[in-house]
Protein backbone atom coordinates (compact mmCIF):
# COMPACT_ATOMS: atom_id res chain seq x y z
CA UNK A 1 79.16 105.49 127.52
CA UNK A 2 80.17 109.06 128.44
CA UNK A 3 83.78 110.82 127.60
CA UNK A 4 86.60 110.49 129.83
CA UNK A 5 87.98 113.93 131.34
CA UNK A 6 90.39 114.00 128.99
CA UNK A 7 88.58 113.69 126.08
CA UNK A 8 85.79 115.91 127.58
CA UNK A 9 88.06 118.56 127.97
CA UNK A 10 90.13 118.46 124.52
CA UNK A 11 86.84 118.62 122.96
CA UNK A 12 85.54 121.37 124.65
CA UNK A 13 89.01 123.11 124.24
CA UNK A 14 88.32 122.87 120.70
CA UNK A 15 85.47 124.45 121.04
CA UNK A 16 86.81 127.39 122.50
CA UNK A 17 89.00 127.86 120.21
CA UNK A 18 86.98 127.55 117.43
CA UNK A 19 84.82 130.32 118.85
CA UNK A 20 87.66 132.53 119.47
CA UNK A 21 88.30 131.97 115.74
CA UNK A 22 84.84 132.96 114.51
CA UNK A 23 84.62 136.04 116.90
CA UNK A 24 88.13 137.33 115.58
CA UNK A 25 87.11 136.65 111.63
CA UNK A 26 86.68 140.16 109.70
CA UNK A 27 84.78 139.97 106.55
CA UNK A 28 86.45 141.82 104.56
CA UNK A 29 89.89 140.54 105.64
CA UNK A 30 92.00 137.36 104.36
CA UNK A 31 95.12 136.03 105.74
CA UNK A 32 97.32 134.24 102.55
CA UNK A 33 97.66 130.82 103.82
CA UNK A 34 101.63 129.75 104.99
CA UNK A 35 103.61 126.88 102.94
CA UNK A 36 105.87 124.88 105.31
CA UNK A 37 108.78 123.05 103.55
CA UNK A 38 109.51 120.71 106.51
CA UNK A 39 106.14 119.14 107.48
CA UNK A 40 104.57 116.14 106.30
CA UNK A 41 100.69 116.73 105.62
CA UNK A 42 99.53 115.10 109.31
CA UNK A 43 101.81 117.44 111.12
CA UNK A 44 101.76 120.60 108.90
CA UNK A 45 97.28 120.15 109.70
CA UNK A 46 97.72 119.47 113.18
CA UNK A 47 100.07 122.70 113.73
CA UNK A 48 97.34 124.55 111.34
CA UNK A 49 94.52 123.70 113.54
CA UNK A 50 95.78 124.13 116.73
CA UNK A 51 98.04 127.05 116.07
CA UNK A 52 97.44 128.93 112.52
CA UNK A 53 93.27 128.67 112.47
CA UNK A 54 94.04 126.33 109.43
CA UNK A 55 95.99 129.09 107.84
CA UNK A 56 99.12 126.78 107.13
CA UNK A 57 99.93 124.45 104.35
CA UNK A 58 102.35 121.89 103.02
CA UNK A 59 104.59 121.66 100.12
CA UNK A 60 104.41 118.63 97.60
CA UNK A 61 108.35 117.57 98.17
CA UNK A 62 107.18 116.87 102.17
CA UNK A 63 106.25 113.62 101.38
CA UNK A 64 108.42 111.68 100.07
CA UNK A 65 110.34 112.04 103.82
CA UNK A 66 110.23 109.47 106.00
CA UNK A 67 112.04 107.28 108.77
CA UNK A 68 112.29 103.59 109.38
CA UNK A 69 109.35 104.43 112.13
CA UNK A 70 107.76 106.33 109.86
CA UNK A 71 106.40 109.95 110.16
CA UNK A 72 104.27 112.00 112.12
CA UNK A 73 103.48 112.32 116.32
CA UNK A 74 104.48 109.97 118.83
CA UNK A 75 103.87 109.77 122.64
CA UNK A 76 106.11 108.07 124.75
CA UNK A 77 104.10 107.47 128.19
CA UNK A 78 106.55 107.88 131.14
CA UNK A 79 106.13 106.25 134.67
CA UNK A 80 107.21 108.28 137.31
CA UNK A 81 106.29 110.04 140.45
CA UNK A 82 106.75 113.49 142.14
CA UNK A 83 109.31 114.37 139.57
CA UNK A 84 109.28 118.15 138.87
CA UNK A 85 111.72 120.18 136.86
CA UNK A 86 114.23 116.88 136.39
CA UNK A 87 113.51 112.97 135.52
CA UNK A 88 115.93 110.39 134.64
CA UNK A 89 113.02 108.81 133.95
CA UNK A 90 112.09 110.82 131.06
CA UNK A 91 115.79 110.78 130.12
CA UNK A 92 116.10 107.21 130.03
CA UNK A 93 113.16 106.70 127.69
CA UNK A 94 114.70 109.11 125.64
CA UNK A 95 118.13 107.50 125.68
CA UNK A 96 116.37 104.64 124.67
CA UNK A 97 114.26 106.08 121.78
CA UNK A 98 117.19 107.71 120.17
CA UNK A 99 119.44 104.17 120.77
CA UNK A 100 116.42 102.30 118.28
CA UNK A 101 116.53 105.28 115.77
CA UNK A 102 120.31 105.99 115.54
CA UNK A 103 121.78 104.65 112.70
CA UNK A 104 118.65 103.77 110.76
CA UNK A 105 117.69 105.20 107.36
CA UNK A 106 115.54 107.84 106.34
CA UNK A 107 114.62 109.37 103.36
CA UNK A 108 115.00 113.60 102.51
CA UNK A 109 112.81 115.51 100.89
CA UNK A 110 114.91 115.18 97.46
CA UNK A 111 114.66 111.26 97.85
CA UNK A 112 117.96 110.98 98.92
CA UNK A 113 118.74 108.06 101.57
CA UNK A 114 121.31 108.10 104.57
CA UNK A 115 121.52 106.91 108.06
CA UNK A 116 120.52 109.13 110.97
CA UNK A 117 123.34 110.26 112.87
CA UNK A 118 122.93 112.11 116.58
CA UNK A 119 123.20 115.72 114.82
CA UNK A 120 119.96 114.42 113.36
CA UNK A 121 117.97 114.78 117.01
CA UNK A 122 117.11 117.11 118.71
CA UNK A 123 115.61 116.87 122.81
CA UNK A 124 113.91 119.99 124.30
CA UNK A 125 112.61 120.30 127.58
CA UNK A 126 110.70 123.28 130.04
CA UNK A 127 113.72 123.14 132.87
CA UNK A 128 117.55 123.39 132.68
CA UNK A 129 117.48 120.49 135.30
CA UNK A 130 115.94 118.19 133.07
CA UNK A 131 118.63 119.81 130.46
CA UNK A 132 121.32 118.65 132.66
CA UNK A 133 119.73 114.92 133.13
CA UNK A 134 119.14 114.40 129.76
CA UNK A 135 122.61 115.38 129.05
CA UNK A 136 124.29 113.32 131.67
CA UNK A 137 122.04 110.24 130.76
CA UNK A 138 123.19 110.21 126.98
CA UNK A 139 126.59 111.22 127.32
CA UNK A 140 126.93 107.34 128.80
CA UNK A 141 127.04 106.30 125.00
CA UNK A 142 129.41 107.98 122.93
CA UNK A 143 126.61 107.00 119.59
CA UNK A 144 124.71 109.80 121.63
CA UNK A 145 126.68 112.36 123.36
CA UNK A 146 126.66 114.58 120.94
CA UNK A 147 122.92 115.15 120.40
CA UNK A 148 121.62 118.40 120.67
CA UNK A 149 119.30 119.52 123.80
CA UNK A 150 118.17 122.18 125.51
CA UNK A 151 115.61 125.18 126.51
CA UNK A 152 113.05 125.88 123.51
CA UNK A 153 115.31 129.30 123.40
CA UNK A 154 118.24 127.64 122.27
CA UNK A 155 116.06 126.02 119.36
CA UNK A 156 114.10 128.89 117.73
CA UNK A 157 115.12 128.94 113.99
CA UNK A 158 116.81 125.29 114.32
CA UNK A 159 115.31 122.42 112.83
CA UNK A 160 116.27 118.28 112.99
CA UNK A 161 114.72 114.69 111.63
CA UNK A 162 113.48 113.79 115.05
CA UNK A 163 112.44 115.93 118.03
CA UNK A 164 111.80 114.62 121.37
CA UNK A 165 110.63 116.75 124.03
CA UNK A 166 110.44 115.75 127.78
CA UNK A 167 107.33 117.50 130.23
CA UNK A 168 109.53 116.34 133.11
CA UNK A 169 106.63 116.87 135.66
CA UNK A 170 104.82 114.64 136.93
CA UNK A 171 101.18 115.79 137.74
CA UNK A 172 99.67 119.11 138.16
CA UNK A 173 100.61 118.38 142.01
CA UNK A 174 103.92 119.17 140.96
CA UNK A 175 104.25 122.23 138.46
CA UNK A 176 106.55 124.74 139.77
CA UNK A 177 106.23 127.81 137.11
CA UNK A 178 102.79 127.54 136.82
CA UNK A 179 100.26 125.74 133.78
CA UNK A 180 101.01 128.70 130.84
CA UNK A 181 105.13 127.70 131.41
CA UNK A 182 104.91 123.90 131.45
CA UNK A 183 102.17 123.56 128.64
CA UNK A 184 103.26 126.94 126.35
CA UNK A 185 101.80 126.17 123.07
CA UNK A 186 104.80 128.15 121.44
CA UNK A 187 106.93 125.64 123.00
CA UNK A 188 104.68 122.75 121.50
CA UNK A 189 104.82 124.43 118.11
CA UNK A 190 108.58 124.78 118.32
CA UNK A 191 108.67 120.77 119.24
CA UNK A 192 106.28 120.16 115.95
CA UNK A 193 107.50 122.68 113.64
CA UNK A 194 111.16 121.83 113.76
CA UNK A 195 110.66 118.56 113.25
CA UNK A 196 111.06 117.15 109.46
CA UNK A 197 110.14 113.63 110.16
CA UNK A 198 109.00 112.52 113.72
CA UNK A 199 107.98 114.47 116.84
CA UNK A 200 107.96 112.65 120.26
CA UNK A 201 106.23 113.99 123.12
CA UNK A 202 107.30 112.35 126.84
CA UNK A 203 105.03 112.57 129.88
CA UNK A 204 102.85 111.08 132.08
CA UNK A 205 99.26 109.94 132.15
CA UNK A 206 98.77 111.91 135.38
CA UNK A 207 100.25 115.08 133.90
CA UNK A 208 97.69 115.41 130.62
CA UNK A 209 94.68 114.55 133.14
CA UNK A 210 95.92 118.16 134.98
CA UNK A 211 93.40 120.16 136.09
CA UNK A 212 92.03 123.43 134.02
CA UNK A 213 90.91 126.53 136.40
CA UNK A 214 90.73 128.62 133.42
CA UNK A 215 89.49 128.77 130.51
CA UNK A 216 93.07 129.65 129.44
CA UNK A 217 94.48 126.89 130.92
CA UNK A 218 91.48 124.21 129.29
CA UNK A 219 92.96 125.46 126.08
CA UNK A 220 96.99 125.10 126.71
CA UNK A 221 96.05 121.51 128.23
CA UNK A 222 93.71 120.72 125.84
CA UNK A 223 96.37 121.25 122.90
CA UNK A 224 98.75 118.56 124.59
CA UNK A 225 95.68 116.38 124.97
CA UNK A 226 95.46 116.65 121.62
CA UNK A 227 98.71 115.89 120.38
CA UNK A 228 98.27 112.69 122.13
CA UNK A 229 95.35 111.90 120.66
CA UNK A 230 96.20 112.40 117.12
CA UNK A 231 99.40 110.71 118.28
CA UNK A 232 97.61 107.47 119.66
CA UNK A 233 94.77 107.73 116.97
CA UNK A 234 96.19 106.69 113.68
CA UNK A 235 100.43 106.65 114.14
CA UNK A 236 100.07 109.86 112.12
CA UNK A 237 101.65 110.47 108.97
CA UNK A 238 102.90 106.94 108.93
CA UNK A 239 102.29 106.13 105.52
């Protein structure tokens, strides 16, 4: 049975990147490896693969963090349709998400236990629309007003238990700022990397199977295809 488009193209985004890897390689040059203190193993190799050419790694205290839900990459599939820089949708699956979390326990990297709390999430998103949706949805429970979202701008250097982070559009059809603005890989690696425990991505079906017209743009949507594959594969980092 052949590969489905999506998993055609993720592998052949691989590809390219692995290439672009090899031709930039200089013998006689290393790059010292990077130690993240935040990331469990499954999301410290996925960011090294896809972002670092395998150039990061992760420190021993890392695992012994974890959540009620465990650890790792999550997708959330969203139903919508024609939805472009806002979605109560998107914000209502959210809402929901951070409703089963809230409250729970999780575990630090020094083994110490407490419930999460809503200065423990964190919700990013491409559009200030979407911004303002996601804000007005969860300010209808006072458990959740006060969690944190915004532009990836207003995140750089910021970190939090759980990340979600809401696509908002709903196919190719319907991308207003063009592919390198809704799938930035910074913005992905922002979403990942400031994550300590779990890192939820919200979108549609019809929005990973977006078309590539460059090779460029086969290896931004090829690194969200990714995610959800590693996502969907093995509830990463569960354990």
């Amino acid at each position: 049975m052949g590969l489905t488009i999506t998993e055609l193209r993720s592998r052949l985004a691989r590809s390219i990147r692995g290439a672009s890897h090899d031709q930039s390689r200089k013998p006689a040059t290393t790059t010292a490896a990077q130690t993240t203190r935040r990331l469990r193993p499954a999301r410290a190799e996925f960011i090294s693969d896809q972002i670092y050419q395998g150039r990061l790694d992760t420190a021993d205290s890392c695992k012994q963090q974890t959540t009620v839900a465990g650890t790792g990459l999550r997708w959330l599939r969203a139903e919508h349709h024609g939805r472009s820089t806002s979605s109560p949708e998107e914000a209502d699956l959210i809402a929901q998400q951070i409703g089963v979390l809230i409250g729970t326990p999780w575990t630090d990297q020094n083994s110490e236990e407490k419930p999460l709390t809503a200065m423990d999430f964190m919700v990013v998103t491409p559009y200030n629309d979407q911004v303002h949706a996601i804000h007005d949805r969860l300010s209808r429970d006072e458990l959740l007003a006060s969690v944190r979202v915004g532009t990836v701008d207003k995140f750089q250097g910021g970190e939090a238990a759980v990340v979600l982070f809401s696509m908002t559009t709903f196919s190719d059809e319907n991308i207003v700022r063009g592919t390198e603005f809704l799938f930035s890989r910074n913005r992905l690696n922002v979403v990942i990397s400031r994550a300590r425990y779990l890192a939820y991505l919200i979108c549609t079906e019809e929005l990973l199977n977006t078309r590539a017209r460059t090779v460029e743009d086969m290896r931004l949507i090829g690194t969200l295809d990714a995610f959800v594959e590693t996502a969907l594969d093995s509830r990463t980092d569960s354990a």
